[in-house]
N, C-alpha and C. Protein backbone atom coordinates (compact mmCIF):
# COMPACT_ATOMS: atom_id res chain seq x y z
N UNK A 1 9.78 2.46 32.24
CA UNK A 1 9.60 1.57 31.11
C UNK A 1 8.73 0.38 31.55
N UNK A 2 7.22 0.22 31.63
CA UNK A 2 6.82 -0.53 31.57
C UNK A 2 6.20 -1.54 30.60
N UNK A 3 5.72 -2.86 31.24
CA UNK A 3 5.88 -3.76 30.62
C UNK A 3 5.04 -3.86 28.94
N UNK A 4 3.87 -3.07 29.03
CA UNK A 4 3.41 -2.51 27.99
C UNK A 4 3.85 -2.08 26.91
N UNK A 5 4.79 -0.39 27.62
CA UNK A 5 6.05 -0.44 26.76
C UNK A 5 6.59 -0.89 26.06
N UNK A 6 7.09 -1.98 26.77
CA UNK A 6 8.11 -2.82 26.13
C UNK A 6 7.90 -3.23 25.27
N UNK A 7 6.58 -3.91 25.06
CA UNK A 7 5.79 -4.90 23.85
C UNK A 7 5.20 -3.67 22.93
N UNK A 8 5.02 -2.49 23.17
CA UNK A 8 4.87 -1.73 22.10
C UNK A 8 6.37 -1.04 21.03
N UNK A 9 7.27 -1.25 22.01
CA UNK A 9 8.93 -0.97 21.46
C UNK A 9 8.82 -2.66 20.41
N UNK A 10 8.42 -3.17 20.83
CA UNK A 10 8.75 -4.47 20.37
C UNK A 10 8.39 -4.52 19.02
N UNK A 11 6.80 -4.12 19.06
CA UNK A 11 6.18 -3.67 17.37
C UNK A 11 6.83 -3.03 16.62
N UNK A 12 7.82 -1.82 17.20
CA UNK A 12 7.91 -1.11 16.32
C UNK A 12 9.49 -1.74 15.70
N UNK A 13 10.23 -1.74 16.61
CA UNK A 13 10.83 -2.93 16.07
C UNK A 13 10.57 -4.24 14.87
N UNK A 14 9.56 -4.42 15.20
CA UNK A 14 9.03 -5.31 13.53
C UNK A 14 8.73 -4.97 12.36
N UNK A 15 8.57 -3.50 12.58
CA UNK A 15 7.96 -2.78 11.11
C UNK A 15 9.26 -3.06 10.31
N UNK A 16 10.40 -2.50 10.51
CA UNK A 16 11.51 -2.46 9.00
C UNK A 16 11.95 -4.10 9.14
N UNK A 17 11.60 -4.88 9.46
CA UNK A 17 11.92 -6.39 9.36
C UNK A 17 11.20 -7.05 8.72
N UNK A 18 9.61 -6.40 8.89
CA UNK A 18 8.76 -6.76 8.00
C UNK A 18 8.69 -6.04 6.52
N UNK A 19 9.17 -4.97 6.89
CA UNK A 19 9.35 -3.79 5.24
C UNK A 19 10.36 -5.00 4.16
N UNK A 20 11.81 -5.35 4.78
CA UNK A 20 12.83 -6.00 4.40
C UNK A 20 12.13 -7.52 3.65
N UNK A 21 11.57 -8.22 4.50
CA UNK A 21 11.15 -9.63 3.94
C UNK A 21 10.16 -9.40 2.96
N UNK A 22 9.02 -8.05 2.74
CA UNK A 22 8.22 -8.22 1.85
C UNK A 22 9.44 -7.67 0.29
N UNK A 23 10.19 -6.80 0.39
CA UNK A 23 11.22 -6.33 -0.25
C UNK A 23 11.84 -7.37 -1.13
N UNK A 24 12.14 -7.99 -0.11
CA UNK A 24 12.83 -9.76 -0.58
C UNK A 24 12.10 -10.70 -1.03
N UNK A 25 10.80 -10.61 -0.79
CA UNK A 25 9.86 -11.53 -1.61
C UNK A 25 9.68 -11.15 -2.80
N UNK A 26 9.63 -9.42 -3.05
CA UNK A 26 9.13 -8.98 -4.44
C UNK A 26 10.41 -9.22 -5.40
N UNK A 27 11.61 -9.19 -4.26
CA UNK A 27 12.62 -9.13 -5.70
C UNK A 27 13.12 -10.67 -5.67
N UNK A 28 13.33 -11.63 -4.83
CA UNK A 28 13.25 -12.99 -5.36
C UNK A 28 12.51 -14.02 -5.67
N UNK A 29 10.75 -13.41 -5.01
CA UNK A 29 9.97 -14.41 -5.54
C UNK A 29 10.13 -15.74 -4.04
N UNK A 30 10.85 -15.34 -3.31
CA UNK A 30 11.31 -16.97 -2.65
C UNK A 30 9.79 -16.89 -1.53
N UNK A 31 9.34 -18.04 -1.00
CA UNK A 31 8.18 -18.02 -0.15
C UNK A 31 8.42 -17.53 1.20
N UNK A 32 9.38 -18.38 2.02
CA UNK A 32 9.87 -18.16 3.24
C UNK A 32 9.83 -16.73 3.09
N UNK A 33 10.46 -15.26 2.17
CA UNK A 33 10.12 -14.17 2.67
C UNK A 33 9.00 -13.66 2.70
N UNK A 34 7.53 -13.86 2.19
CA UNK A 34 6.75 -13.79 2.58
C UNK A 34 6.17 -14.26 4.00
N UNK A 35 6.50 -15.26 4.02
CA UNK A 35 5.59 -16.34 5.29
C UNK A 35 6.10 -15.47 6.91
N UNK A 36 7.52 -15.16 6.69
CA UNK A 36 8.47 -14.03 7.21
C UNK A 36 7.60 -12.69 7.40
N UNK A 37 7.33 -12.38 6.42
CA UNK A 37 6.46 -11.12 6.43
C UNK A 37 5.15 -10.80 7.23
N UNK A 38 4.41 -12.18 6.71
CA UNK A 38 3.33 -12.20 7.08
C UNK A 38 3.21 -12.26 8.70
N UNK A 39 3.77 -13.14 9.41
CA UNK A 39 4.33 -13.44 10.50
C UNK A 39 4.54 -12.45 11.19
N UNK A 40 5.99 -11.80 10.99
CA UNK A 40 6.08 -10.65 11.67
C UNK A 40 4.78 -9.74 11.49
N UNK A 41 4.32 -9.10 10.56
CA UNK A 41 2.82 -8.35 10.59
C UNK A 41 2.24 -8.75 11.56
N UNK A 42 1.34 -10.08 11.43
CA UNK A 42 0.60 -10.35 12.27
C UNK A 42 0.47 -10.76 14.23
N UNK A 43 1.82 -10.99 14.08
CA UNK A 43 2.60 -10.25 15.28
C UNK A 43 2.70 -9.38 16.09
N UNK A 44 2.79 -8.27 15.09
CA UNK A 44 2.75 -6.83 15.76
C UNK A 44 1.41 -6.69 15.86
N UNK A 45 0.61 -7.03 14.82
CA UNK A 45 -1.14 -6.96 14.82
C UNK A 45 -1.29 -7.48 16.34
N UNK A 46 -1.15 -8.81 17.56
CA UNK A 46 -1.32 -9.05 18.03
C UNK A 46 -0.90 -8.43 19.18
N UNK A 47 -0.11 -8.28 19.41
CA UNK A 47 0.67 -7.25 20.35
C UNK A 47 0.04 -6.26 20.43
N UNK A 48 -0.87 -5.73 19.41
CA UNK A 48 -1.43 -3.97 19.35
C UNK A 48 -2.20 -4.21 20.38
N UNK A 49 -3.20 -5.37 20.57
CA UNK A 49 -4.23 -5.65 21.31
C UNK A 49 -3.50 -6.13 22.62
N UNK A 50 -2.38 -6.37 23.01
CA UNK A 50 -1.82 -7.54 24.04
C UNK A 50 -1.11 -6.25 24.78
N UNK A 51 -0.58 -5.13 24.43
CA UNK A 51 -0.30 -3.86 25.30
C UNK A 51 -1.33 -3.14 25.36
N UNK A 52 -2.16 -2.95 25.07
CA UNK A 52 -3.24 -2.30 25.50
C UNK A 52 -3.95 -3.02 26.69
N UNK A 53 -4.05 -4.54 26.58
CA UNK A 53 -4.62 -4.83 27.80
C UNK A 53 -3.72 -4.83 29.10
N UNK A 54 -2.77 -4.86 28.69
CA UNK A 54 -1.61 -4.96 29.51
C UNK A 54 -1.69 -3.86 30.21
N UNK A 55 -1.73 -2.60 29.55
CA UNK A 55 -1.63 -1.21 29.84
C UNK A 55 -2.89 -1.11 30.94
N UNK A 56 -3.97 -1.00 30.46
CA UNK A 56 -5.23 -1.37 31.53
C UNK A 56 -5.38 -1.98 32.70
N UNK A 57 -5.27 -3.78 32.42
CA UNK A 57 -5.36 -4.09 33.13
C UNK A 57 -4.76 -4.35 34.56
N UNK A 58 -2.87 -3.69 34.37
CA UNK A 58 -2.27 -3.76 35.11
C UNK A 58 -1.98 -2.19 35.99
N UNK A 59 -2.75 -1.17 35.21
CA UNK A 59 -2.78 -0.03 35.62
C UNK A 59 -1.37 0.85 34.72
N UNK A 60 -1.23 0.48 33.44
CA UNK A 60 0.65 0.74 33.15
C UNK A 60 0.01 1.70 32.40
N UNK A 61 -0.78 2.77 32.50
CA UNK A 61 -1.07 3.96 31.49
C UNK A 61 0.26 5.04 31.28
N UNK A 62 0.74 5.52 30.35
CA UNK A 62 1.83 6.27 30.48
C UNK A 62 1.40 7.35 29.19
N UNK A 63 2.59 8.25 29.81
CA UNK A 63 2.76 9.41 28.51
C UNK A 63 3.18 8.80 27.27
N UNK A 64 4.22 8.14 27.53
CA UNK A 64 5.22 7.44 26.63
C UNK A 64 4.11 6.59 25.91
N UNK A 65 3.99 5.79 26.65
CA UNK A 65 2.65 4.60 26.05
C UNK A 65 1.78 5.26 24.96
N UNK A 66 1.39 6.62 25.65
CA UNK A 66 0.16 7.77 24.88
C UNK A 66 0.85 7.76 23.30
N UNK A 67 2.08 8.38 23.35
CA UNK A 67 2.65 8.16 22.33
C UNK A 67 3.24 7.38 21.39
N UNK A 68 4.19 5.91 21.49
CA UNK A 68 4.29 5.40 21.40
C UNK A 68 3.58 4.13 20.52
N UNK A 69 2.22 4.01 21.23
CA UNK A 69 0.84 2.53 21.05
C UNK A 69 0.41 3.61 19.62
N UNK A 70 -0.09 5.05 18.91
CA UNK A 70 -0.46 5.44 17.66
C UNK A 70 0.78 5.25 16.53
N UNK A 71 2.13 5.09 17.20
CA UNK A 71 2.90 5.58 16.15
C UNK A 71 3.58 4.64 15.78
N UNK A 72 3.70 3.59 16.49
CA UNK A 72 3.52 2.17 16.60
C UNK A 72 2.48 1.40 15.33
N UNK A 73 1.44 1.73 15.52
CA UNK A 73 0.24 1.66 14.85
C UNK A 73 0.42 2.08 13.04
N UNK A 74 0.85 3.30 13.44
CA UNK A 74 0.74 3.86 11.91
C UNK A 74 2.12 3.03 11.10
N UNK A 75 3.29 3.56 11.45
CA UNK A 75 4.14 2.64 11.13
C UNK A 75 3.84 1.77 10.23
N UNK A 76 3.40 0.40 11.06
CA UNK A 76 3.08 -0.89 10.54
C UNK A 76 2.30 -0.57 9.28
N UNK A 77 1.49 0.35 9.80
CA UNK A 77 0.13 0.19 8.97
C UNK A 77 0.52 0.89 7.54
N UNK A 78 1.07 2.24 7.26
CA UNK A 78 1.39 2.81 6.28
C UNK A 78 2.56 2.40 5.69
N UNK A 79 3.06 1.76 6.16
CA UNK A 79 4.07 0.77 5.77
C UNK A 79 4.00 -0.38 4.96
N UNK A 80 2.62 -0.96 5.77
CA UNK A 80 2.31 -2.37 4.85
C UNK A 80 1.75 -1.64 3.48
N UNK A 81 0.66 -0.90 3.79
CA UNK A 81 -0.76 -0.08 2.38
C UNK A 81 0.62 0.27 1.40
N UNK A 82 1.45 0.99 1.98
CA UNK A 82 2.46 1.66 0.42
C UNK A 82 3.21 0.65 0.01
N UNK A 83 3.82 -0.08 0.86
CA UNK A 83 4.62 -1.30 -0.12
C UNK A 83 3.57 -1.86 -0.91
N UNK A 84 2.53 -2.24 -0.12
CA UNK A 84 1.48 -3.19 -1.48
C UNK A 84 0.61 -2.31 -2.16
N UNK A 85 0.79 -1.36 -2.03
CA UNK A 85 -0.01 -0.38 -3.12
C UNK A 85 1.02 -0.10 -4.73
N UNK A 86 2.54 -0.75 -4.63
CA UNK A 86 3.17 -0.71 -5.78
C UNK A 86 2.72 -1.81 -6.77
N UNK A 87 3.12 -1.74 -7.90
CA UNK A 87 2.62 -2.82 -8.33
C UNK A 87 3.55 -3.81 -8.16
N UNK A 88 3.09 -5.02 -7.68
CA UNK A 88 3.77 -6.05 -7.40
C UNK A 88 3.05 -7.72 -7.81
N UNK A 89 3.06 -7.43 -8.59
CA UNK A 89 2.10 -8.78 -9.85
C UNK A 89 3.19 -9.18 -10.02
N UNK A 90 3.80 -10.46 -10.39
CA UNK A 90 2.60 -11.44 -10.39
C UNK A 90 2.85 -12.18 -8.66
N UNK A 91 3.60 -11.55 -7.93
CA UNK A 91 3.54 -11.79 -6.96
C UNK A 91 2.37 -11.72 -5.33
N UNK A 92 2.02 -10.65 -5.63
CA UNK A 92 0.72 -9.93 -4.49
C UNK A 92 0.05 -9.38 -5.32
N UNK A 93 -1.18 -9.09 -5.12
CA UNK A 93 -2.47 -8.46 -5.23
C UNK A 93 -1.67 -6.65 -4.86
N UNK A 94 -2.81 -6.24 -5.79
CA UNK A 94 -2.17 -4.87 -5.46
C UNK A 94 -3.48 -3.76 -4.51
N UNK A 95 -2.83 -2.93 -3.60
CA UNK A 95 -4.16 -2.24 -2.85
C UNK A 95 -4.04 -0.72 -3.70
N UNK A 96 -5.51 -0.72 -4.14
CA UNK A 96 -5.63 0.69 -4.97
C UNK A 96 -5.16 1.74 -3.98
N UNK A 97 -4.42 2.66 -5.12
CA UNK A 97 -3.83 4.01 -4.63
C UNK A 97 -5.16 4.84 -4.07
N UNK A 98 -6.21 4.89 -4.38
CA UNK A 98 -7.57 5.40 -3.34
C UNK A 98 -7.41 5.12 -1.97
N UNK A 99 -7.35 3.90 -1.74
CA UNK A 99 -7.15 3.25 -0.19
C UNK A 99 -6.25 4.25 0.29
N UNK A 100 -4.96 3.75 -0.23
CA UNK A 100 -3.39 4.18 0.49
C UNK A 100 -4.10 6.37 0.38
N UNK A 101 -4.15 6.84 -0.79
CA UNK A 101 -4.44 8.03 -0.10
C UNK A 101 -5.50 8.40 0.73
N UNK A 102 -6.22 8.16 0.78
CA UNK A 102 -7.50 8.17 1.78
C UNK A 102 -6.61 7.71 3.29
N UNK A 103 -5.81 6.88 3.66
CA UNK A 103 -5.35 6.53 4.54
C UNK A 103 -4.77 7.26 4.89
N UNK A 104 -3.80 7.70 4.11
CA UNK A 104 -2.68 8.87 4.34
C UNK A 104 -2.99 10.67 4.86
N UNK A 105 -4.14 10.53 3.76
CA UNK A 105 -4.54 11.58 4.20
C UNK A 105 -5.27 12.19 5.22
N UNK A 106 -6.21 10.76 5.86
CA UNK A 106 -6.39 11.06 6.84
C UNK A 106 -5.51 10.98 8.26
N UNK A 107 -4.63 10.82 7.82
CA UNK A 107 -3.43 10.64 9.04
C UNK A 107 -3.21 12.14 9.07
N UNK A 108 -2.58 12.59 7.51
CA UNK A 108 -2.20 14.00 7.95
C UNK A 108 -3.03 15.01 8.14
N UNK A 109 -4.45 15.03 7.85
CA UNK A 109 -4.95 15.91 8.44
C UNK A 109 -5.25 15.98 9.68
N UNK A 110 -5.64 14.53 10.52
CA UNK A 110 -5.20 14.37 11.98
C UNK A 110 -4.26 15.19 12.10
N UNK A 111 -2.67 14.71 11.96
CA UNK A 111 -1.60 15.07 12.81
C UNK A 111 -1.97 17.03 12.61
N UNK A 112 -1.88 17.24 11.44
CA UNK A 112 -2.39 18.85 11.36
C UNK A 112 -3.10 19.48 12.65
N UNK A 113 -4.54 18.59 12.21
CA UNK A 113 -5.68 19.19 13.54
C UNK A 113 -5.08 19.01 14.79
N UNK A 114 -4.06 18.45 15.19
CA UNK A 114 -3.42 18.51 16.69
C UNK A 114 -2.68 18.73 16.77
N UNK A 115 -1.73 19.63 15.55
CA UNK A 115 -1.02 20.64 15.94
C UNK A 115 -1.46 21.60 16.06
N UNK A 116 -2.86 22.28 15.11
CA UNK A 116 -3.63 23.56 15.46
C UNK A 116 -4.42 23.82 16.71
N UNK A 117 -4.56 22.61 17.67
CA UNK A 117 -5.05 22.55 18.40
C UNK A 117 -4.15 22.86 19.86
N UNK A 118 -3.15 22.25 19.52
CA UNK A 118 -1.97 22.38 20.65
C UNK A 118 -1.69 23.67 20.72
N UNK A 119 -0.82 24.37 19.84
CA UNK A 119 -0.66 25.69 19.89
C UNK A 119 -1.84 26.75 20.01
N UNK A 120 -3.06 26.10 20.19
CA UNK A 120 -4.00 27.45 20.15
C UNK A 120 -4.65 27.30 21.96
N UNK A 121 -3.71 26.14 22.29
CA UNK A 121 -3.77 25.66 23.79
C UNK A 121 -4.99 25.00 24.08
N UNK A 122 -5.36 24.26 23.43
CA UNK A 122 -6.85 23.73 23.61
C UNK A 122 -5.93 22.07 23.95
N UNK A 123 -7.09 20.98 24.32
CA UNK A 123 -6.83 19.12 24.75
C UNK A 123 -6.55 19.09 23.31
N UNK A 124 -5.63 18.33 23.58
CA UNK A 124 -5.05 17.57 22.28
C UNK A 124 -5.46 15.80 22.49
N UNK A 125 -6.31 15.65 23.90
CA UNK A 125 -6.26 14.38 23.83
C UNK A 125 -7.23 13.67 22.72
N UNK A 126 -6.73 12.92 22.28
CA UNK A 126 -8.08 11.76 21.12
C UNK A 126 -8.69 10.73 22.00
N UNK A 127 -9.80 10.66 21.68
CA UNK A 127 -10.12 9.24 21.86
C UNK A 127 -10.51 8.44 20.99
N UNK A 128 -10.17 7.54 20.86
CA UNK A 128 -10.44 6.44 19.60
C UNK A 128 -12.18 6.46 19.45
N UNK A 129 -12.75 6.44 18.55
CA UNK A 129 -13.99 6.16 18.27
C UNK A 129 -14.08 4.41 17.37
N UNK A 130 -14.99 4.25 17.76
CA UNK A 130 -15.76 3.00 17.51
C UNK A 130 -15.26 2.63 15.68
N UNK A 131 -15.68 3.54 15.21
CA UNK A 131 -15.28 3.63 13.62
C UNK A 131 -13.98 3.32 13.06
N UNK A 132 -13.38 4.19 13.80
CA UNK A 132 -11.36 4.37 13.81
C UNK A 132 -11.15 3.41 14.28
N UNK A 133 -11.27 1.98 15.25
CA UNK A 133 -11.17 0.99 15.55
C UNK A 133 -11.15 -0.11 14.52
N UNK A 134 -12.70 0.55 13.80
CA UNK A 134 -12.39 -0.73 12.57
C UNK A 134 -12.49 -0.73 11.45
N UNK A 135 -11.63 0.84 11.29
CA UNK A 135 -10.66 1.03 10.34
C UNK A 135 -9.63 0.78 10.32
N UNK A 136 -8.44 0.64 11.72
CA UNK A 136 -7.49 0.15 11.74
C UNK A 136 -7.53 -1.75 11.44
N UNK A 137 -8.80 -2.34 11.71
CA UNK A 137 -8.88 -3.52 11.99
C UNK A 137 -9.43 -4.02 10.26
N UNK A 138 -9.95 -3.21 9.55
CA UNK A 138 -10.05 -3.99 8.25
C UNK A 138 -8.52 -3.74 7.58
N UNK A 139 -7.85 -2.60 7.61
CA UNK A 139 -6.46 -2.34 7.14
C UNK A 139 -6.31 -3.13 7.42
N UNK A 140 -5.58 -4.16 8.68
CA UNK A 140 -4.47 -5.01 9.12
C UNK A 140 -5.11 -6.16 8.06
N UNK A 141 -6.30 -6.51 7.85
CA UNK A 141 -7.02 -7.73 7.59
C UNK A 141 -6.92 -7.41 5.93
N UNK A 142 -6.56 -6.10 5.72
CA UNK A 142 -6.05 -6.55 3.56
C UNK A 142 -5.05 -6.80 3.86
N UNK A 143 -3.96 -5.93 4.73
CA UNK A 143 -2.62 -6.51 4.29
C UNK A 143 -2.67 -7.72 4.23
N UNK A 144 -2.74 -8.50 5.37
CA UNK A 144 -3.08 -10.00 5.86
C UNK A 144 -3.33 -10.80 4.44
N UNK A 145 -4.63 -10.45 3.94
CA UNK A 145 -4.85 -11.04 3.16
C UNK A 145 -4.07 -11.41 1.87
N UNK A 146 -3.50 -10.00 1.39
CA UNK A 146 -3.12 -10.16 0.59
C UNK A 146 -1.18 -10.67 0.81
N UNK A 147 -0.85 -10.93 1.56
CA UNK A 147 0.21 -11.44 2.06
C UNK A 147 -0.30 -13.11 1.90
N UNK A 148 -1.08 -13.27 2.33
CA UNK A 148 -1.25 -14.82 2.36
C UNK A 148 -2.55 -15.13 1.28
N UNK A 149 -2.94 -14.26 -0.15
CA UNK A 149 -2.63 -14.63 -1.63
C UNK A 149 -3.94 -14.81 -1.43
N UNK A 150 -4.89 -14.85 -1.10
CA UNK A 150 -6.10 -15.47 -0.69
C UNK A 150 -6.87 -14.47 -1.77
N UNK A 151 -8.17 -15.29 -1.85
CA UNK A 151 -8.83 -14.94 -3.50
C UNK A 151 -9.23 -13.22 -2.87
N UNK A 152 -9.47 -12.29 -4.62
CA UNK A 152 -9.42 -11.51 -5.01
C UNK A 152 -10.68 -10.63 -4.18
N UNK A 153 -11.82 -11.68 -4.68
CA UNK A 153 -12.93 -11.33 -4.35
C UNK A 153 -13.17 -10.73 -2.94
N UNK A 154 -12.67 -11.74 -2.15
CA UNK A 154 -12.65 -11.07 -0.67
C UNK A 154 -12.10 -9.96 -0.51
N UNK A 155 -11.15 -10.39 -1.20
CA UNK A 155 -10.23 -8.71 -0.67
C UNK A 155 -10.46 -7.14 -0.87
N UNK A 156 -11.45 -7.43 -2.12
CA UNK A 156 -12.28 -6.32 -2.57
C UNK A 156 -13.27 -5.77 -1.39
N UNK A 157 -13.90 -6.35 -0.20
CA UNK A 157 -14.90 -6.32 0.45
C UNK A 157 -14.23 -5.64 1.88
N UNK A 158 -12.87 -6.50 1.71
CA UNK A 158 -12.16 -5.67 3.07
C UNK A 158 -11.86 -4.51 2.42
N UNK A 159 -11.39 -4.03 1.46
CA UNK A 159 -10.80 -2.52 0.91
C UNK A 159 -11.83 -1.80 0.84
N UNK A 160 -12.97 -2.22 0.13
CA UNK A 160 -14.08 -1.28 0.00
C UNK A 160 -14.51 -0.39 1.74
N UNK A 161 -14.63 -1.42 2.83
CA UNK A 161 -14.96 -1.25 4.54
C UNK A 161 -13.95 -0.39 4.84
N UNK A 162 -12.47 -1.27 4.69
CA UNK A 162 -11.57 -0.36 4.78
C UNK A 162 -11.67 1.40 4.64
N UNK A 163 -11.30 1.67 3.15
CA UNK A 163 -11.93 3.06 2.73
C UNK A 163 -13.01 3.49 3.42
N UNK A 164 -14.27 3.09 3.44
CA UNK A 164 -15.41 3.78 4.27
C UNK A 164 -15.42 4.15 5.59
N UNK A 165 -14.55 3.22 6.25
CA UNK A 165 -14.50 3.11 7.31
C UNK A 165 -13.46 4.12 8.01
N UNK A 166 -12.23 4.33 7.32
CA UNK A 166 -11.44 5.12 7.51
C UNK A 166 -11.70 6.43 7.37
N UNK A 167 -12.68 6.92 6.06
CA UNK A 167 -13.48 8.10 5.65
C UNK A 167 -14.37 8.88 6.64
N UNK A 168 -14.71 7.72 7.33
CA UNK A 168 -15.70 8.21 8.28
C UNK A 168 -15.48 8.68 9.58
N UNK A 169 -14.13 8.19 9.60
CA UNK A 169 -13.75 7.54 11.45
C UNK A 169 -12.82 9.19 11.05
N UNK A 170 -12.25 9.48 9.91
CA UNK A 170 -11.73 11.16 9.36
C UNK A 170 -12.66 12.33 9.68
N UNK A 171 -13.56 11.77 9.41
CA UNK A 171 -14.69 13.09 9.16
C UNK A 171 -15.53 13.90 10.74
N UNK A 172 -15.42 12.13 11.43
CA UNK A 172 -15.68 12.10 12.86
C UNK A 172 -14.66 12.86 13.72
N UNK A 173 -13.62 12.75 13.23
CA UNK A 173 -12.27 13.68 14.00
C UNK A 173 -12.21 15.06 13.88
N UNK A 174 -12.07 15.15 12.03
CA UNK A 174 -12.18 16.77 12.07
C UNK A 174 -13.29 17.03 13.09
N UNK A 175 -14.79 16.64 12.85
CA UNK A 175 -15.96 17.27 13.20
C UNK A 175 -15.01 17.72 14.95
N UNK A 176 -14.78 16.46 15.05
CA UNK A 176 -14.51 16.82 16.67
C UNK A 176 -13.37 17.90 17.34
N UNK A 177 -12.37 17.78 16.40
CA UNK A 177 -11.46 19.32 15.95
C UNK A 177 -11.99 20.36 16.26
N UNK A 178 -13.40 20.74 15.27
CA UNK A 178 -13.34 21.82 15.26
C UNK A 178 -14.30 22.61 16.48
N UNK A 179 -15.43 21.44 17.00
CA UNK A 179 -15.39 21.31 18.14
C UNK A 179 -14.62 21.79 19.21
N UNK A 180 -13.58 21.15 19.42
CA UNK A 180 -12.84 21.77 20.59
C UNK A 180 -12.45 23.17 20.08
N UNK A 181 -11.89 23.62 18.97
CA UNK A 181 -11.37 24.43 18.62
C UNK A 181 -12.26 25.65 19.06
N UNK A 182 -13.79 25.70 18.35
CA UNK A 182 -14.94 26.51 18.89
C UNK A 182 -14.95 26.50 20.08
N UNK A 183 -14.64 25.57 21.25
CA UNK A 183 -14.91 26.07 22.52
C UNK A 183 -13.62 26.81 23.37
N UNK A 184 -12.43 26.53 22.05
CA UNK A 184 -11.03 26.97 22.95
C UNK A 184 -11.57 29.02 23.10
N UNK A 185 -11.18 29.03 24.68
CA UNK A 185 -10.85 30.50 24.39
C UNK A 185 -10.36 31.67 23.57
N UNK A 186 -9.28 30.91 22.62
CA UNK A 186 -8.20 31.61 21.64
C UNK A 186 -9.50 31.46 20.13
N UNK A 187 -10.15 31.04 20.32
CA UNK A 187 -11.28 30.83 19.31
C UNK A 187 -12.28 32.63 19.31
N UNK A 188 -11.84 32.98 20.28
CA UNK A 188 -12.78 34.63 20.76
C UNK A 188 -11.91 35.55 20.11
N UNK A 189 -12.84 36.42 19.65
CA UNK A 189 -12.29 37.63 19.12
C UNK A 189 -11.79 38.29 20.70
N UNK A 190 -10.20 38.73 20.24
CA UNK A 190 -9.99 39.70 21.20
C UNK A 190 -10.79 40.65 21.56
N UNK A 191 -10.20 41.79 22.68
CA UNK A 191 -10.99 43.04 23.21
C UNK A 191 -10.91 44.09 21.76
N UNK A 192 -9.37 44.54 21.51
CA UNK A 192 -9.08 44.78 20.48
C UNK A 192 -9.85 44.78 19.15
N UNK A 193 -10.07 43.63 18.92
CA UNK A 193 -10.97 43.26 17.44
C UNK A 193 -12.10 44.27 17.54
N UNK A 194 -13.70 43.96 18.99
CA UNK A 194 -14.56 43.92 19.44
C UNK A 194 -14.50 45.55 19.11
N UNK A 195 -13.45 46.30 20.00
CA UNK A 195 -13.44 47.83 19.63
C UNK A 195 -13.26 48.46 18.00
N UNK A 196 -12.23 47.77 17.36
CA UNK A 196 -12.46 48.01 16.22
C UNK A 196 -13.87 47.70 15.52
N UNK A 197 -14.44 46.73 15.52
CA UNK A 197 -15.68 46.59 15.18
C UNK A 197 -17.00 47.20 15.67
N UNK A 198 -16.48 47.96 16.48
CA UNK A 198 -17.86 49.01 17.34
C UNK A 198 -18.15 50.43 16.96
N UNK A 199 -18.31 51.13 18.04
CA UNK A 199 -19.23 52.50 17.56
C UNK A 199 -17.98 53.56 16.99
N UNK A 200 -17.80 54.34 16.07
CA UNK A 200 -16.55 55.06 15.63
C UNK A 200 -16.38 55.98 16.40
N UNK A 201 -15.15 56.18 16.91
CA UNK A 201 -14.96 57.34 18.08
C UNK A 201 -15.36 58.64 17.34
N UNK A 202 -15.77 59.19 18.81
CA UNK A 202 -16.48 61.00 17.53
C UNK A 202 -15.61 61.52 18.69
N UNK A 203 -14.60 61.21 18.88
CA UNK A 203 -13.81 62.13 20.30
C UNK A 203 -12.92 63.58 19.32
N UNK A 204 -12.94 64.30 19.65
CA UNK A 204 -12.34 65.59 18.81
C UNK A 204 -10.59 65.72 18.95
């Protein structure tokens, strides 16, 4: 359990604390559960970046970590997009249901492509691309925003990046899916197939 770890257990730990105070803001209206909300979010937002360097710079790379630092990630993140994707006027700004599915969906076709990938025994490892970076980084920056009420206009500009950005950083993954998939061995027609598809036996 290193120290990385720890601060990534820590995030995840904040997600249903933060689910609870935005919960409590929508149904009493009171400020403190927002400010609560916001707080914890941006918290864990900070931490995302503060175990990763941690992880690096101290050499703390782990399996656990491997797992852990994405799911960590999503959590927060699909957590914040669906609570504020309800309608919640006149309290918060609301994030169009486009966003939240586009988000979603590119999660699950990820998790999909690396299960088809695992079982067909091919790397399941990802690497973050440049794109998927700041797609996670305009997400954190609507919730944000719209937690702390801030005009409309802007927020339109992060959702719009958001969406594109997430669309793209999707499209970049499959591509790369299918990629590996084409080079996995289990991608070859068996011996089997090859004979069926060949010259017809004329044996008597």
């Amino acid at each position: 359990m290193t120290t990385a770890n720890k601060i990534t257990i820590f995030r995840i730990l904040l997600v249903p604390f933060f689910i609870v105070q935005v919960l409590y803001y929508l149904d009493t209206g009171r400020e403190y559960h927002r400010w609560l909300a916001f707080l914890s979010f941006a918290i864990a937002a900070i931490c995302d970046g503060v175990d990763g360097y941690v992880a690096r710079r101290y050499n703390q790379r782990s399996e656990l970590g491997a797992i852990l630092d994405p799911l960590a990630d999503k959590l927060l993140l699909v957590s914040g997009v669906v609570l504020l994707s309800m309608h919640n006027q006149p309290y918060l700004d609301q994030i169009p249901w486009w966003l939240t599915a586009t988000i979603i969906g590119r999660d699950v076709i990820l998790a999909l492509g690396l299960g088809v990938i695992h079982f067909t025994g091919g790397n399941v490892k990802v690497r973050p691309h440049f794109i998927g970076k700041m797609a996670t980084v305009f997400q954190m920056i609507v919730v944000i925003w719209i937690l702390l009420r801030w005009h409309y206009f802007g927020l339109r500009v992060w959702i719009w990046g958001a969406g594109i950005c997430t669309a793209v950083s999707g499209m970049i993954y499959v591509f790369e899916g299918i990629r590996r998939l084409s080079a996995s061995p289990t991608s070859a027609a068996t011996p089997g197939q090859n004979a069926q598809r060949g010259t017809p036996d004329h044996r008597a």
